[in-house]
N, C-alpha and C. Protein backbone atom coordinates (compact mmCIF):
# COMPACT_ATOMS: atom_id res chain seq x y z
N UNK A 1 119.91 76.67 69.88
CA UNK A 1 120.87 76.68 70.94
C UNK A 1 121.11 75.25 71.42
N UNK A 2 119.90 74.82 72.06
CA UNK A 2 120.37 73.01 72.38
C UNK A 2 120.66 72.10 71.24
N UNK A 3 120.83 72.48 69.97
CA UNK A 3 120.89 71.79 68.56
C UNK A 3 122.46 71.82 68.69
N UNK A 4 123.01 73.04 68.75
CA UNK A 4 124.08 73.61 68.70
C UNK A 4 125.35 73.29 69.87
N UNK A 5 124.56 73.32 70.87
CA UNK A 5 125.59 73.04 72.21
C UNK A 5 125.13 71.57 72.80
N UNK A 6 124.48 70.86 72.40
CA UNK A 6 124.36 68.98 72.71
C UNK A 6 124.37 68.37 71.68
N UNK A 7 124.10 68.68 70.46
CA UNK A 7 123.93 67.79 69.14
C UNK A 7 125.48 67.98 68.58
N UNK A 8 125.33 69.45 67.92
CA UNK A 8 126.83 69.88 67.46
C UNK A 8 128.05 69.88 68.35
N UNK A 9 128.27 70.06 69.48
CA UNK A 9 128.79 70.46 70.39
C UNK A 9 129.74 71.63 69.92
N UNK A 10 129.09 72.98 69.69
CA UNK A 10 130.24 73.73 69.00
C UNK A 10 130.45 74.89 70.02
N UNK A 11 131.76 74.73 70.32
CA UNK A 11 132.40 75.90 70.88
C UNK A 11 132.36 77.31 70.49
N UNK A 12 132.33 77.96 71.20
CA UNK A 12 132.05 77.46 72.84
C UNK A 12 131.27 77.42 73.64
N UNK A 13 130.08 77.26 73.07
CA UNK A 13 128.70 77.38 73.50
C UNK A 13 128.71 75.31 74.19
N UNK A 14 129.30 74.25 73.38
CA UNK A 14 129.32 73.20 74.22
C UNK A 14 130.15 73.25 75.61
N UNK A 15 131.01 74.20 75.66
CA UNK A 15 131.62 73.82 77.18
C UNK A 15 131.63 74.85 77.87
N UNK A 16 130.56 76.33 77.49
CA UNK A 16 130.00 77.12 78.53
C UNK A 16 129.46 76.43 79.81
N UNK A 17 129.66 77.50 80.80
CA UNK A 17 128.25 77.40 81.97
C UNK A 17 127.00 78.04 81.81
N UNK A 18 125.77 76.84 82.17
CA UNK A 18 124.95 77.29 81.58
C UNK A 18 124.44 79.05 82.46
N UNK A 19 125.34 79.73 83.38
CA UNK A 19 125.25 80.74 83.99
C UNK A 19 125.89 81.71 83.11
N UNK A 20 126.48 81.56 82.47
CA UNK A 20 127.38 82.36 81.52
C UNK A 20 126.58 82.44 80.29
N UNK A 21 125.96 81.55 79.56
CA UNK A 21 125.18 81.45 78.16
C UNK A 21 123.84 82.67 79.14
N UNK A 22 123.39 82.56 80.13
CA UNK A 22 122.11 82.82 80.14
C UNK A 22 122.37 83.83 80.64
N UNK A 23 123.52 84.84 81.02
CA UNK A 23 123.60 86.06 80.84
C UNK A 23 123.94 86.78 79.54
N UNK A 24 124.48 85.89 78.30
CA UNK A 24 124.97 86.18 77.46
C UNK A 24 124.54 86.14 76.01
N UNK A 25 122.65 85.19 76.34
CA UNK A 25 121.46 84.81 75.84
C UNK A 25 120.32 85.27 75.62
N UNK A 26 119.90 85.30 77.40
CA UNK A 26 118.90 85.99 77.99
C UNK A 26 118.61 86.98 77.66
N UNK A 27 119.08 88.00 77.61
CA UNK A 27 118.82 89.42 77.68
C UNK A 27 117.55 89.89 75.97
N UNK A 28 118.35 88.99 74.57
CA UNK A 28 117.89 89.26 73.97
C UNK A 28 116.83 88.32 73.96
N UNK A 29 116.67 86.99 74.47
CA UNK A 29 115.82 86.28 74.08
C UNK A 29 114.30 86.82 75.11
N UNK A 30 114.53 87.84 76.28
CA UNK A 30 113.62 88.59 77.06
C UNK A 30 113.35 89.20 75.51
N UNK A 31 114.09 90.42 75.04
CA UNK A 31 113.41 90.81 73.77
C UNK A 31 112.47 90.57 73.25
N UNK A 32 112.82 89.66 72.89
CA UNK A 32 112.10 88.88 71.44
C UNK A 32 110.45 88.57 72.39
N UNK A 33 110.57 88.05 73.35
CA UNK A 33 109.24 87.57 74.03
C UNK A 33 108.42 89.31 74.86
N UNK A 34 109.00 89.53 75.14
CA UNK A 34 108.49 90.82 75.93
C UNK A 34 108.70 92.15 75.33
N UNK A 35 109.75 92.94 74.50
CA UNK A 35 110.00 94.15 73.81
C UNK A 35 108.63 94.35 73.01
N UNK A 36 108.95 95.83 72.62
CA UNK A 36 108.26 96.62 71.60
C UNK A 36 108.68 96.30 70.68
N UNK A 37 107.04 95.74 69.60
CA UNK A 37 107.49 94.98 67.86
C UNK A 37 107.12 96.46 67.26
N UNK A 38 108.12 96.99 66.59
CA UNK A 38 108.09 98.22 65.41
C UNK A 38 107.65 97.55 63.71
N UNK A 39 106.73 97.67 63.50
CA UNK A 39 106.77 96.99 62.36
C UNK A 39 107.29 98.08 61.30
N UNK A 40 107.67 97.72 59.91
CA UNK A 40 107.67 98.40 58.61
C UNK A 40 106.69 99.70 58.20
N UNK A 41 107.02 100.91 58.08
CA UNK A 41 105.64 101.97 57.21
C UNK A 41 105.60 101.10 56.07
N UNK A 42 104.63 101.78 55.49
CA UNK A 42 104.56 101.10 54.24
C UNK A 42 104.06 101.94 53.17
């Protein structure tokens, strides 16, 4: 994300608010840190 929106500057993630990315971010990146991991049967 900061690679992308300060290095690359790629739209439109460079000329979001960062209030807008972090409703539009957040939600999954809570996921990834806090959700239920389902792994593979096998």
């Amino acid at each position: 994300m900061v690679i992308a929106r300060y290095v690359l500057r790629l739209e439109p993630l460079a000329s979001a608010s960062p209030e807008s990315l972090v409703a539009a971010i957040g939600p999954t990146v809570q996921r990834y840190l806090t959700g239920e991991v389902e792994l593979p049967s096998r």
